[in-house]
N, C-alpha and C. Protein backbone atom coordinates (compact mmCIF):
# COMPACT_ATOMS: atom_id res chain seq x y z
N UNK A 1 20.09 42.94 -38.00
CA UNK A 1 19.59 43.60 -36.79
C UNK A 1 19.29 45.07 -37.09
N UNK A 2 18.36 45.48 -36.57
CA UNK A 2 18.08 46.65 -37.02
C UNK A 2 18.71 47.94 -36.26
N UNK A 3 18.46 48.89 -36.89
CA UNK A 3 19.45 50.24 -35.83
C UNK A 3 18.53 50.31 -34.92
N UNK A 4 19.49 51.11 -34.36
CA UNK A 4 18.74 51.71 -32.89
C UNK A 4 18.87 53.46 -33.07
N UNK A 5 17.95 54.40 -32.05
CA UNK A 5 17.96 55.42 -32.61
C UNK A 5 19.24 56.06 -32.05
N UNK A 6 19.68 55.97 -31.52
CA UNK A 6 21.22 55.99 -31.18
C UNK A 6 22.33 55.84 -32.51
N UNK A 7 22.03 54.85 -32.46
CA UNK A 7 23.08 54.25 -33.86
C UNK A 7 22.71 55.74 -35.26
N UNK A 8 21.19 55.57 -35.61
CA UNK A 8 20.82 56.12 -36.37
C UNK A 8 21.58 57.55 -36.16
N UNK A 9 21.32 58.01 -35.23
CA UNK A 9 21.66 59.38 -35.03
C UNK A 9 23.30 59.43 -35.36
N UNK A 10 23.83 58.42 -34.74
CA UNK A 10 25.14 58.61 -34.76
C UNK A 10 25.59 58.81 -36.24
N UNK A 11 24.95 57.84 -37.20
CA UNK A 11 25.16 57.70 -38.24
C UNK A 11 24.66 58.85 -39.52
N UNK A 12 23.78 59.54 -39.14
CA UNK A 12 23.41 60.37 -39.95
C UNK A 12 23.78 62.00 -39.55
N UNK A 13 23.72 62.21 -38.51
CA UNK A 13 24.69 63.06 -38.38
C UNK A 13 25.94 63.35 -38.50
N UNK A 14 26.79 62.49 -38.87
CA UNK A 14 28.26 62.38 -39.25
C UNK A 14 27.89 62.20 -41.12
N UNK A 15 27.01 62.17 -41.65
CA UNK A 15 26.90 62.50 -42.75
C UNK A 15 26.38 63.62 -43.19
N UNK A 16 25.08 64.23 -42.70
CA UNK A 16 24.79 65.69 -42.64
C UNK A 16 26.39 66.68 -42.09
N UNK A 17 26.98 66.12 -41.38
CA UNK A 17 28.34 67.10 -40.50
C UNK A 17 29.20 67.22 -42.18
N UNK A 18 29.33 66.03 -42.95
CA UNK A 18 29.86 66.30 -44.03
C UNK A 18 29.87 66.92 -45.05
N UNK A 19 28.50 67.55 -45.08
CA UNK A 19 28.03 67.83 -46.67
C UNK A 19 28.98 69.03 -46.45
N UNK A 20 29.47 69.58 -47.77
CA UNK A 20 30.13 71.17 -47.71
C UNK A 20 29.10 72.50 -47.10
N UNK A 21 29.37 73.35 -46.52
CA UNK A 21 28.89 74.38 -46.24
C UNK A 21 27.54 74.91 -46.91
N UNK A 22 28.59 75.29 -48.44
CA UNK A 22 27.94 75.99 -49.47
C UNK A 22 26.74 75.10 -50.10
N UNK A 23 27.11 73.67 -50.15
CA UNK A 23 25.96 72.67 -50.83
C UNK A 23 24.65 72.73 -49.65
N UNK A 24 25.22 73.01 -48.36
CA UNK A 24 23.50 72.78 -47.12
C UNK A 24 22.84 74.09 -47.48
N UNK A 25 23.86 75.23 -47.73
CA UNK A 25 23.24 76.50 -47.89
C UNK A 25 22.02 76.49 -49.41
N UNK A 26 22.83 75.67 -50.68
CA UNK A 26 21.56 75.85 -51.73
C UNK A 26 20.82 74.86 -51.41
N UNK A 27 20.91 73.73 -50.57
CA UNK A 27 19.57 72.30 -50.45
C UNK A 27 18.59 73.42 -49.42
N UNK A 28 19.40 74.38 -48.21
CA UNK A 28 18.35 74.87 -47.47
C UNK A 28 17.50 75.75 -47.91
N UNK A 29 17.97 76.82 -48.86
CA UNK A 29 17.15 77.44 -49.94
C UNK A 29 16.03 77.04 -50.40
N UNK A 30 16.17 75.75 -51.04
CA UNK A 30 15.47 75.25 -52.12
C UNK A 30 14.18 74.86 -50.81
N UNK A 31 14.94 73.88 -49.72
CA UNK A 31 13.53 73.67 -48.79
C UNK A 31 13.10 75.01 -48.54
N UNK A 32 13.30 75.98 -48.20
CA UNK A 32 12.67 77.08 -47.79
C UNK A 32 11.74 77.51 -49.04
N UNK A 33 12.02 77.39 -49.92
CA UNK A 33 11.26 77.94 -50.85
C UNK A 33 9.83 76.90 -51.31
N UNK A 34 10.50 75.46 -51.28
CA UNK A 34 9.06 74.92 -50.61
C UNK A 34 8.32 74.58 -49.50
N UNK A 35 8.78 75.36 -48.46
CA UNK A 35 8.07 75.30 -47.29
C UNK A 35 7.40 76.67 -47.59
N UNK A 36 7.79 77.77 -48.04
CA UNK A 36 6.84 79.40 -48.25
C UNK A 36 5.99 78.74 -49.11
N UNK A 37 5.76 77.95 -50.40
CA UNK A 37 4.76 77.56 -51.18
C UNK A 37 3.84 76.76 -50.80
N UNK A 38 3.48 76.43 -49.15
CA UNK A 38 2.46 75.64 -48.99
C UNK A 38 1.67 75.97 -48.81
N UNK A 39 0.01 75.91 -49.07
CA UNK A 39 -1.24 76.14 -48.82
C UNK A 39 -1.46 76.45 -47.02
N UNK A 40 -0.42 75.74 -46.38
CA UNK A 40 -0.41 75.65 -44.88
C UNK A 40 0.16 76.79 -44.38
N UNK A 41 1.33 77.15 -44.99
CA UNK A 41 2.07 78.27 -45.06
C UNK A 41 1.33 79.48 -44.90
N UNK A 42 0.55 79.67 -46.16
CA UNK A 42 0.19 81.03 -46.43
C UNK A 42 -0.86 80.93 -45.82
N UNK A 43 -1.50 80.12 -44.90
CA UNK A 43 -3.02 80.25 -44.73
C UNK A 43 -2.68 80.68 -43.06
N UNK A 44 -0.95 79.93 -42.69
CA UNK A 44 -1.20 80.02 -41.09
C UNK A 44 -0.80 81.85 -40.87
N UNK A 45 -1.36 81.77 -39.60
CA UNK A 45 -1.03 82.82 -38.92
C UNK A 45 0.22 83.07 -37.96
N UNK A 46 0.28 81.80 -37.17
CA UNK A 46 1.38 81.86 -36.23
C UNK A 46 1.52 80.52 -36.97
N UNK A 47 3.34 80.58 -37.09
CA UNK A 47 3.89 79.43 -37.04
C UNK A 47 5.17 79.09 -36.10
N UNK A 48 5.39 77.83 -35.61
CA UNK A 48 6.22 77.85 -34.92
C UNK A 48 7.43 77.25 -35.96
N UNK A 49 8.68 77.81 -35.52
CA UNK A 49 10.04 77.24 -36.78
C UNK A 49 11.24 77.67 -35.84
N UNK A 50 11.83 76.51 -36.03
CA UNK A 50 13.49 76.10 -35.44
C UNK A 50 14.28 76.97 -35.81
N UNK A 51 15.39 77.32 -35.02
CA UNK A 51 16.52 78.24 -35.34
C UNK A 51 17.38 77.26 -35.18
N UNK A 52 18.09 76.69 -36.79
CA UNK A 52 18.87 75.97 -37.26
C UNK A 52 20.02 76.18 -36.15
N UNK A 53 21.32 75.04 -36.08
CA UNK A 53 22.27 75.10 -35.75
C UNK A 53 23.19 74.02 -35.71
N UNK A 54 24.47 73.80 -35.80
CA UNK A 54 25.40 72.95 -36.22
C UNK A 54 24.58 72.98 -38.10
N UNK A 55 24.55 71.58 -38.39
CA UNK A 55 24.17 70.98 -39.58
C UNK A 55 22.92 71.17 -40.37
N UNK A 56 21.94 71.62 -39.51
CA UNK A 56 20.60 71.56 -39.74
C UNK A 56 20.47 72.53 -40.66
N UNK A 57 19.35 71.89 -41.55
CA UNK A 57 18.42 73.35 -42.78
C UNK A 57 18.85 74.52 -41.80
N UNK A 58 18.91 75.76 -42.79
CA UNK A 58 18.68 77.07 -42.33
C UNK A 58 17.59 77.35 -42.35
N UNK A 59 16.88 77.67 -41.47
CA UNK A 59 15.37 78.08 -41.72
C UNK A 59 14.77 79.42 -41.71
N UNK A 60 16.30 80.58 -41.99
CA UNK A 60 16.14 81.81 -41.83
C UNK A 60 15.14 82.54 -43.17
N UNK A 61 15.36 81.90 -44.30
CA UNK A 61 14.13 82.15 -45.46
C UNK A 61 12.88 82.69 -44.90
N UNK A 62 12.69 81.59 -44.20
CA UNK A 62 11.12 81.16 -43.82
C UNK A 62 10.89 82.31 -42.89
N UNK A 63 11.80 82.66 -41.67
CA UNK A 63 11.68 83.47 -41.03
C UNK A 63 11.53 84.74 -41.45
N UNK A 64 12.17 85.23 -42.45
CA UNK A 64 12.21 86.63 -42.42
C UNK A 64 11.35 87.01 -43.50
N UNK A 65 10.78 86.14 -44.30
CA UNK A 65 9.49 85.88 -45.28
C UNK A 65 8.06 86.11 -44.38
N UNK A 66 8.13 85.48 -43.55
CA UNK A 66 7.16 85.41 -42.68
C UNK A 66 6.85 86.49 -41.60
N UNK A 67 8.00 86.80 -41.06
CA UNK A 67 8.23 88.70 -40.81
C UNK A 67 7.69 89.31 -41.62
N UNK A 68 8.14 89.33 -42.66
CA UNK A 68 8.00 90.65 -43.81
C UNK A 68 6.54 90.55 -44.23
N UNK A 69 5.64 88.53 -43.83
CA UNK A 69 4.29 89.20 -44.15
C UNK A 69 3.53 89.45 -43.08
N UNK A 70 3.77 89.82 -42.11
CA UNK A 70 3.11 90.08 -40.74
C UNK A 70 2.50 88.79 -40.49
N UNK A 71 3.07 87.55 -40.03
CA UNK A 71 3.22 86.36 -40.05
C UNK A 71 3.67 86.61 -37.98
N UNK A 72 3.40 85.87 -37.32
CA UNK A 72 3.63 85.63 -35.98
C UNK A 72 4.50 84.41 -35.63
N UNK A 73 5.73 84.51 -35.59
CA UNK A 73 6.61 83.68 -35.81
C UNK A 73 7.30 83.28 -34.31
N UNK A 74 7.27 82.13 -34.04
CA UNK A 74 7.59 81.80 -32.75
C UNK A 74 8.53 80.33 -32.84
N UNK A 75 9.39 80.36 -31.85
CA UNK A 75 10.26 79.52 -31.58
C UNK A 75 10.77 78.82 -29.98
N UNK A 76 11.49 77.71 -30.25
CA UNK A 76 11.21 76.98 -29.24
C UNK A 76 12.23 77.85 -27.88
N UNK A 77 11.76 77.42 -26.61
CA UNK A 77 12.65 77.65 -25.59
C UNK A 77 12.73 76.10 -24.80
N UNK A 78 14.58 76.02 -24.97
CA UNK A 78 14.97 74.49 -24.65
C UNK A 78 14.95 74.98 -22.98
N UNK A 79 14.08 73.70 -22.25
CA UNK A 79 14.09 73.21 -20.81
C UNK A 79 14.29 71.75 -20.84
N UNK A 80 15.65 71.62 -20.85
CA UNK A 80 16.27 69.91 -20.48
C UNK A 80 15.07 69.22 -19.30
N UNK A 81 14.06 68.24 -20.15
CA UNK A 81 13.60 67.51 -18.88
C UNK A 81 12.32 68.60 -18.50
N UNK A 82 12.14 69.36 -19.25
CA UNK A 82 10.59 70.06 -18.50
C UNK A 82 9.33 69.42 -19.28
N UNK A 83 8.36 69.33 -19.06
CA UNK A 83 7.11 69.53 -19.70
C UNK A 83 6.56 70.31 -20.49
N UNK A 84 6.83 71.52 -20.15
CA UNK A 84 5.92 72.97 -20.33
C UNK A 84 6.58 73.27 -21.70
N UNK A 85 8.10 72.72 -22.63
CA UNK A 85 8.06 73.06 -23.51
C UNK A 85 6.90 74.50 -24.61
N UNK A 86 8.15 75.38 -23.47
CA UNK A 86 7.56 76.78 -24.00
C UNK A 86 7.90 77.42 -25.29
N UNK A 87 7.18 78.27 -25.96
CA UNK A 87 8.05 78.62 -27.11
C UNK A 87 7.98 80.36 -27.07
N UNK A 88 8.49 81.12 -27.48
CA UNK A 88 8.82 82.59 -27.51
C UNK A 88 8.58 83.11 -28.90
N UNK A 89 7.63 84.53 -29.38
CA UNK A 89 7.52 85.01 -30.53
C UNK A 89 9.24 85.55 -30.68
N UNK A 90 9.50 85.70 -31.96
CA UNK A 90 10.53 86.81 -32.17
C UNK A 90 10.25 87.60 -33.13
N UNK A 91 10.77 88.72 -33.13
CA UNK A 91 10.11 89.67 -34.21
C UNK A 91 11.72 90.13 -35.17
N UNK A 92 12.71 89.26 -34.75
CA UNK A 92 13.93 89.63 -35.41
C UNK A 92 15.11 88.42 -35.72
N UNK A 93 15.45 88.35 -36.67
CA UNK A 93 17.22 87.33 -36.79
C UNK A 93 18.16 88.28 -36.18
N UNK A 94 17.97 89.38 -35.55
CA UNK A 94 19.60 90.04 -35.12
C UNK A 94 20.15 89.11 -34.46
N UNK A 95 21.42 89.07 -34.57
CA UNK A 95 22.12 88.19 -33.34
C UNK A 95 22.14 88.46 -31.85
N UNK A 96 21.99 89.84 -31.80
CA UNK A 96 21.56 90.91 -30.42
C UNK A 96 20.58 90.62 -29.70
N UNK A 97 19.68 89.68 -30.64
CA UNK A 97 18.01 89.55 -29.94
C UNK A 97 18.24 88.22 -29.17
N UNK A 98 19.11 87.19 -29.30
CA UNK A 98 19.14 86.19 -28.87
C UNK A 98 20.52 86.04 -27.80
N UNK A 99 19.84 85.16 -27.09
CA UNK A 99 21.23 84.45 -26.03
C UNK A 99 21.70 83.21 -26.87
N UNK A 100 22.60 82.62 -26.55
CA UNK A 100 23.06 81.79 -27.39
C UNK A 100 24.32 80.99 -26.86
N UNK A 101 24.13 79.50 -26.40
CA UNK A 101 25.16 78.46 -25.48
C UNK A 101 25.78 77.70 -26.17
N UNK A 102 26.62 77.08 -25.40
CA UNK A 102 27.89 77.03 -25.73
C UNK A 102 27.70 75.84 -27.12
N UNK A 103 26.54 75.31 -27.17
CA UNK A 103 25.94 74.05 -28.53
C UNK A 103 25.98 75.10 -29.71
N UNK A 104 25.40 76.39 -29.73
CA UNK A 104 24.79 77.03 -30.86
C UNK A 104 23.30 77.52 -30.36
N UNK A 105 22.88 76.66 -29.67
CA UNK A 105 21.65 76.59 -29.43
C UNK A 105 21.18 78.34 -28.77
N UNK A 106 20.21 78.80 -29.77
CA UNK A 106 19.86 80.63 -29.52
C UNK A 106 18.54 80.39 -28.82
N UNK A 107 18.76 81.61 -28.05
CA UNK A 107 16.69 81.37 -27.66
C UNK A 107 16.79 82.96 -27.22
N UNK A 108 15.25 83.68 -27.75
CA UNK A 108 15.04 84.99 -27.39
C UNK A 108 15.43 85.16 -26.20
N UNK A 109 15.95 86.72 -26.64
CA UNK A 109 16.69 87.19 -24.56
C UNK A 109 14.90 87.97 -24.39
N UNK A 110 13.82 88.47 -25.04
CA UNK A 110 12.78 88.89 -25.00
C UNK A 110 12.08 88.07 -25.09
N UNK A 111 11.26 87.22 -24.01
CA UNK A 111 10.62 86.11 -23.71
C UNK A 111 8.70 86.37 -23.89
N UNK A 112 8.39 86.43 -25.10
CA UNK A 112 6.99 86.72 -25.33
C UNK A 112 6.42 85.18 -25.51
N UNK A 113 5.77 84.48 -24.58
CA UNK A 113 5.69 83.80 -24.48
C UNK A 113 4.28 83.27 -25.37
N UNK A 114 4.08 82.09 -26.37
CA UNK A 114 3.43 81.96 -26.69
C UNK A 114 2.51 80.10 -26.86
N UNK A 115 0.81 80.85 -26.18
CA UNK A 115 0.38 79.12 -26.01
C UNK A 115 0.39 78.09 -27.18
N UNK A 116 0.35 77.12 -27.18
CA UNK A 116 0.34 75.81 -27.91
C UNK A 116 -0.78 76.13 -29.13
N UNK A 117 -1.61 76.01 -28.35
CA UNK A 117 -3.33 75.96 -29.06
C UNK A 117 -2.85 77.13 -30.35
N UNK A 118 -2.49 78.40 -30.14
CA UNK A 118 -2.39 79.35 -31.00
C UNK A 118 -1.49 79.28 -32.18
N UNK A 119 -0.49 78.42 -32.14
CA UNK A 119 0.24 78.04 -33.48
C UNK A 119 -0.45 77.11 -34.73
N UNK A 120 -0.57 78.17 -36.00
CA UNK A 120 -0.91 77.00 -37.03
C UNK A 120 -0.37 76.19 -37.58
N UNK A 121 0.93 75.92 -37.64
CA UNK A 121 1.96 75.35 -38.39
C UNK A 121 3.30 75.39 -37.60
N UNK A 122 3.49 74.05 -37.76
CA UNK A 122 5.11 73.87 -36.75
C UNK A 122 6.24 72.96 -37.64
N UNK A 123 7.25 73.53 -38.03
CA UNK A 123 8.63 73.49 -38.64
C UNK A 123 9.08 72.81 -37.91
N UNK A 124 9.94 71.04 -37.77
CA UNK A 124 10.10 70.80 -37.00
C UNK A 124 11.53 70.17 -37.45
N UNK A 125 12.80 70.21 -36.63
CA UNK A 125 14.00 69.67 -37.21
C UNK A 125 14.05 68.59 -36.84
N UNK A 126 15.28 67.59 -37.48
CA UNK A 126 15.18 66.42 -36.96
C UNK A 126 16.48 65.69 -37.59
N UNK A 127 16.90 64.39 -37.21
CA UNK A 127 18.16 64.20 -37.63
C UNK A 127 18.11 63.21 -38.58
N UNK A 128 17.01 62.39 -38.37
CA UNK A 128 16.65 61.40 -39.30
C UNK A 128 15.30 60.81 -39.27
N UNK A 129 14.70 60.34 -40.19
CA UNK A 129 13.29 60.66 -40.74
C UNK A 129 12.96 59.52 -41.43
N UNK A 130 11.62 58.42 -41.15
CA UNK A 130 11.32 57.56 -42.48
C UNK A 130 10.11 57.30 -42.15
N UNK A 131 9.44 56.73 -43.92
CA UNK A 131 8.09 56.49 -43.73
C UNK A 131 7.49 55.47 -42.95
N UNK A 132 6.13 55.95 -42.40
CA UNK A 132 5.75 55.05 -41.36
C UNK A 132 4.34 54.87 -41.72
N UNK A 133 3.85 53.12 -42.16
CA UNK A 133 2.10 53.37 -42.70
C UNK A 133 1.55 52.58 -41.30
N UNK A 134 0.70 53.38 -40.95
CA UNK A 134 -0.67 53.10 -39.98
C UNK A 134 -1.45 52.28 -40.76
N UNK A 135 -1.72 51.55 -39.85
CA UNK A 135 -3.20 50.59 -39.72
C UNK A 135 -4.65 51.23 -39.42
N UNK A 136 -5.21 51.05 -41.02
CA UNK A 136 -6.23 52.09 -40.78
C UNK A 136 -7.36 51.34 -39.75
N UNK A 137 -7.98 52.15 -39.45
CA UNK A 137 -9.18 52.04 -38.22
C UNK A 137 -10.66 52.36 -39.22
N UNK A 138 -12.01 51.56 -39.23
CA UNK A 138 -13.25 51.95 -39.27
C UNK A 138 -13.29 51.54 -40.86
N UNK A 139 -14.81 51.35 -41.02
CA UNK A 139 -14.78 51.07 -42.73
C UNK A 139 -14.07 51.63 -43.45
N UNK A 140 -14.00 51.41 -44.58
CA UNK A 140 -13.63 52.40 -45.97
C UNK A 140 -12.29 53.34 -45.59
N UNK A 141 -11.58 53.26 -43.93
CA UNK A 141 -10.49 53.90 -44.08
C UNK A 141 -9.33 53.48 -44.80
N UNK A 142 -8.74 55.34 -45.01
CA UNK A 142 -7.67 54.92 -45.80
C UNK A 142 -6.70 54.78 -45.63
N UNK A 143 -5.23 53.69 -45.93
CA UNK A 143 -4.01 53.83 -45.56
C UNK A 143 -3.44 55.28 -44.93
N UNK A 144 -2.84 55.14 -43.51
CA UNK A 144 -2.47 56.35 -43.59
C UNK A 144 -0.65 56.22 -43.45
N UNK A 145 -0.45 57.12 -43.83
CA UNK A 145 1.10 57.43 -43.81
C UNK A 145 1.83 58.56 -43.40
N UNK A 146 2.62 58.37 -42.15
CA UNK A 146 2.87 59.61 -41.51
C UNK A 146 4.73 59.82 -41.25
N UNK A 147 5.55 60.10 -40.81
CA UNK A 147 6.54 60.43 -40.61
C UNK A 147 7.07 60.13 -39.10
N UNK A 148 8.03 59.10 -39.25
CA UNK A 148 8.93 58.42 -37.78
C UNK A 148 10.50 59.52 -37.99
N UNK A 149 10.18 59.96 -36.58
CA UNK A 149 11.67 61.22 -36.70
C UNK A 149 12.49 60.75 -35.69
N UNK A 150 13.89 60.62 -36.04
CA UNK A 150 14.92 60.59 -34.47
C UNK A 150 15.27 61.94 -34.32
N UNK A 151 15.19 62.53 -33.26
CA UNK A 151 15.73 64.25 -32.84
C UNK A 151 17.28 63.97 -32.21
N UNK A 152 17.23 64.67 -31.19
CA UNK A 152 18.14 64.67 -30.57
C UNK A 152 18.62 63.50 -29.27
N UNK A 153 17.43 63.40 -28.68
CA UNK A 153 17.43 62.46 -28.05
C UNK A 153 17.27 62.94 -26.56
N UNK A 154 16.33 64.37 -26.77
CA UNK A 154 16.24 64.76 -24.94
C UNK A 154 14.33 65.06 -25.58
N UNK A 155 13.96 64.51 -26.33
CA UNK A 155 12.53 64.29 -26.26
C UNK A 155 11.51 65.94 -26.17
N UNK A 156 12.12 66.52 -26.75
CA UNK A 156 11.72 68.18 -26.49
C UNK A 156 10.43 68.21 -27.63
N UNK A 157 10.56 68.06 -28.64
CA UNK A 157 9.22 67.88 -29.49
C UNK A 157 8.33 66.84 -29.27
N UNK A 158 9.12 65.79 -29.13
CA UNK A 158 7.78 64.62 -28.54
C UNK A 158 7.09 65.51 -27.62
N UNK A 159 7.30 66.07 -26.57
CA UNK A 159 6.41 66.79 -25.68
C UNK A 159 6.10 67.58 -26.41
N UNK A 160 6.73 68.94 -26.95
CA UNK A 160 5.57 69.85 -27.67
C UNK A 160 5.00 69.45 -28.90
N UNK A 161 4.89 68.42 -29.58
CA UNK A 161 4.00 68.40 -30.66
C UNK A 161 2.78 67.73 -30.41
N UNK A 162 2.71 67.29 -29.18
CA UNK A 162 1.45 66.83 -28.40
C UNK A 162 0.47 67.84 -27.62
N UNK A 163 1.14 69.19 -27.94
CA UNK A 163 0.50 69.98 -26.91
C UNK A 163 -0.30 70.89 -28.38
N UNK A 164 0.26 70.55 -29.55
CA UNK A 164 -0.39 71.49 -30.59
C UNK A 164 -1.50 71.15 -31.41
N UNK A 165 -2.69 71.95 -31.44
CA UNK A 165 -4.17 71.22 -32.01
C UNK A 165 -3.66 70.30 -32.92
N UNK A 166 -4.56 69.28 -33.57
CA UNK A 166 -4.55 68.21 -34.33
C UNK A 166 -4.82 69.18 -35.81
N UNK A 167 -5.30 70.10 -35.53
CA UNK A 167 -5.42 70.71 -37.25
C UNK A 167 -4.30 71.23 -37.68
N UNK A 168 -3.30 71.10 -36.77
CA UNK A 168 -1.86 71.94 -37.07
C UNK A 168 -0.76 71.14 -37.85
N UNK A 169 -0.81 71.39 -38.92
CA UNK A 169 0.35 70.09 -39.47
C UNK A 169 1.60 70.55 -39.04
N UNK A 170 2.10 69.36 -39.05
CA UNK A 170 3.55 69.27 -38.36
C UNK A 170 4.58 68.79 -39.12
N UNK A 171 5.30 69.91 -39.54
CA UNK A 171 6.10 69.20 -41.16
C UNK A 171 7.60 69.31 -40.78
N UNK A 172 8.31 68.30 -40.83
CA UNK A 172 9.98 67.93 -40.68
C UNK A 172 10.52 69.03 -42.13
N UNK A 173 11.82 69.62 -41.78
CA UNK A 173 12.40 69.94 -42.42
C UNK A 173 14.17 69.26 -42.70
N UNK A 174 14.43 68.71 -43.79
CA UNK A 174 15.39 67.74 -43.50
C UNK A 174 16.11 67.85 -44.84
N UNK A 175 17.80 67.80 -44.93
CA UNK A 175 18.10 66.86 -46.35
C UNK A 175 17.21 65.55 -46.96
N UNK A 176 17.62 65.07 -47.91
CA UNK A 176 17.23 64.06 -48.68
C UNK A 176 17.84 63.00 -48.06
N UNK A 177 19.22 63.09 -47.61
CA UNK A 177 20.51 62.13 -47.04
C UNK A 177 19.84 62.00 -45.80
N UNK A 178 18.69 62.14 -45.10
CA UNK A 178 18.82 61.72 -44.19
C UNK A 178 17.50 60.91 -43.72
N UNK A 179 16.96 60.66 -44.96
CA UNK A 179 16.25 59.71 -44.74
C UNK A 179 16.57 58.29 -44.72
N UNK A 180 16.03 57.39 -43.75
CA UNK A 180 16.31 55.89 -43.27
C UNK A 180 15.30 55.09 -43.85
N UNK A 181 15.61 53.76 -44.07
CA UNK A 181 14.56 52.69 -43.98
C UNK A 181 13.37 52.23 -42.97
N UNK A 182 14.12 52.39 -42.04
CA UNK A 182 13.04 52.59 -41.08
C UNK A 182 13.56 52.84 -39.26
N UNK A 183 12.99 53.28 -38.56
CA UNK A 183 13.03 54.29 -37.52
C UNK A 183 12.16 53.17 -36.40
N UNK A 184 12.93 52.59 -35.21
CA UNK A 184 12.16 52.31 -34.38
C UNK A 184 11.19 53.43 -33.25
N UNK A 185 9.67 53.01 -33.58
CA UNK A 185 8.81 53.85 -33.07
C UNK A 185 8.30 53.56 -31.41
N UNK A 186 9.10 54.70 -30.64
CA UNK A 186 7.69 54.44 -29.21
C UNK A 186 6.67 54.92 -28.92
N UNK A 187 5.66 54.16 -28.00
CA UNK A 187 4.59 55.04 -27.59
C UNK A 187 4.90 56.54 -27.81
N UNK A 188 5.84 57.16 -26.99
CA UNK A 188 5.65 58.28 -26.78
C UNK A 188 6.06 59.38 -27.93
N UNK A 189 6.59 58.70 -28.67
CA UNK A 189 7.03 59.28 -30.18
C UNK A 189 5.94 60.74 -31.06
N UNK A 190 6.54 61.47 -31.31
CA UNK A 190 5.38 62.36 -31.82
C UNK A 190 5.94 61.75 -33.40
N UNK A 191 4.54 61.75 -33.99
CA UNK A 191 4.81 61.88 -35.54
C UNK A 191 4.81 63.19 -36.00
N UNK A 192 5.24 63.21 -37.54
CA UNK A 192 4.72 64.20 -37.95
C UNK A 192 3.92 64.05 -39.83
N UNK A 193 3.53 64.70 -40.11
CA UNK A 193 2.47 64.62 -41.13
C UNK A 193 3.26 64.87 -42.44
N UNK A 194 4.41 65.26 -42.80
CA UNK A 194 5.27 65.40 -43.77
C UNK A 194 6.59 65.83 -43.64
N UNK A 195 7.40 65.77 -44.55
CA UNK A 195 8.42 65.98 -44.41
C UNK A 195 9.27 66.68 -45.82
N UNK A 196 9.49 68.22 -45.86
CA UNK A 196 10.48 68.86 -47.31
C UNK A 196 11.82 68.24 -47.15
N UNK A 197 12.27 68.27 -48.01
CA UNK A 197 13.76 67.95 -48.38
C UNK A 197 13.91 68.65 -49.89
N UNK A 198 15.47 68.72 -49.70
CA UNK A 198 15.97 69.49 -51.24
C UNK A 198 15.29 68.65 -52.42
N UNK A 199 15.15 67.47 -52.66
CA UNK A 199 15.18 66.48 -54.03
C UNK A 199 13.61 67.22 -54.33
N UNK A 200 14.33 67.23 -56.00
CA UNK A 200 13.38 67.48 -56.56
C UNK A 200 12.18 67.01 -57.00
N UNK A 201 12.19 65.51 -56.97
CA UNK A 201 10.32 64.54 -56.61
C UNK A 201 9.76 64.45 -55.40
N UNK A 202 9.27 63.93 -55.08
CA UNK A 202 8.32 64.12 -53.78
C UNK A 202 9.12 62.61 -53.40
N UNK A 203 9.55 62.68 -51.93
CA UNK A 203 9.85 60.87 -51.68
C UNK A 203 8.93 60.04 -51.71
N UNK A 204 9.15 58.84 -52.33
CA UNK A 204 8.27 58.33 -52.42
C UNK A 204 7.98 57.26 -51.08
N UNK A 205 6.36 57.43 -50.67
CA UNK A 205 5.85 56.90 -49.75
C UNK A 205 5.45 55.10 -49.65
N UNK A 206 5.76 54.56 -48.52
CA UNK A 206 5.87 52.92 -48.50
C UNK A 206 5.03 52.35 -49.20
């Protein structure tokens, strides 16, 4: 019988909760350092990127890389159950700049609010992740292969990664450990177009 994304979550998060401290800190490095080396990277202007918490990649690299190149860096603002999935520029990691509840969960106390359309690139966390091949459509198309994510389970990116142009790749940032066999997919599911992890080959695709 296959998991459910429940199960999944349950299950891979109690293994991400395990890894030692110091070992998430060099796997998050190493992703950060190939997330700054992407062609997508250096080309976007605004990107949108998660402010890690509990277990998740650190994604402070990326951030303050992206600061330092006059990069427009924006992040999410959580509304349990809204639509409008808004997101906020920040221009700082101080801890001063952010509010921050009782999860971990930070969001700018300086609310510069920024539209969908205008982000080139969106960092997206997730708890567990596997390959997913599409049925190509029209002559001569080609296999496509995209990325099935379980989040959290209050559907906050499924809504905003639907609101961001189609030229915007949408790349998971994740351990290696937390990739699955496979991920039951719904309609309303956002994919995403790739996925970094620490391992040093590229995973290999179905």
């Amino acid at each position: 019988m296959a998991e459910s994304k429940a199960d999944i979550r349950r299950r891979i998060r109690a293994l991400r909760d395990a890894v030692p401290a110091d070992l998430r800190a060099e796997w998050s490095a190493r992703i950060c350092a190939k997330a700054i080396a992407l062609p997508a990277y250096r080309s976007a202007r605004t990107i949108h990127l998660f402010l890690p918490f509990g277990s998740e990649v650190d994604t402070g690299a990326i951030a303050r890389h992206a600061l330092a190149g006059g990069k427009r860096v924006v992040v999410p603002v959580f509304a349990r159950g809204s639509d409008e999935t808004p997101c906020a520029q920040i221009t700082s990691l101080e801890p001063d700049a952010f509010h921050c509840d009782q999860r971990g969960l930070r969001t700018p106390k300086a609310l510069r609010l920024t539209p969908p359309d205008e982000i080139d690139l969106v960092f997206v966390p997730l708890v567990a992740f596997a390959h997913l091949a599409l049925t190509p459509t029209g002559r001569g198309a080609n296999r496509l292969t995209k990325i099935a994510r379980v989040g959290y389970g209050v559907g906050f990116y499924d809504r905003f990664l639907k609101r961001i142009r189609d030229d915007a790749p949408k790349i998971g940032l994740a351990f290696a450990l937390q990739q699955v066999e496979a991920i039951p997919v719904a309609p309303f599911d956002a994919l995403l177009d790739e996925v970094i992890t620490e391992a040093d080959a590229p995973i290999p695709l179905l």
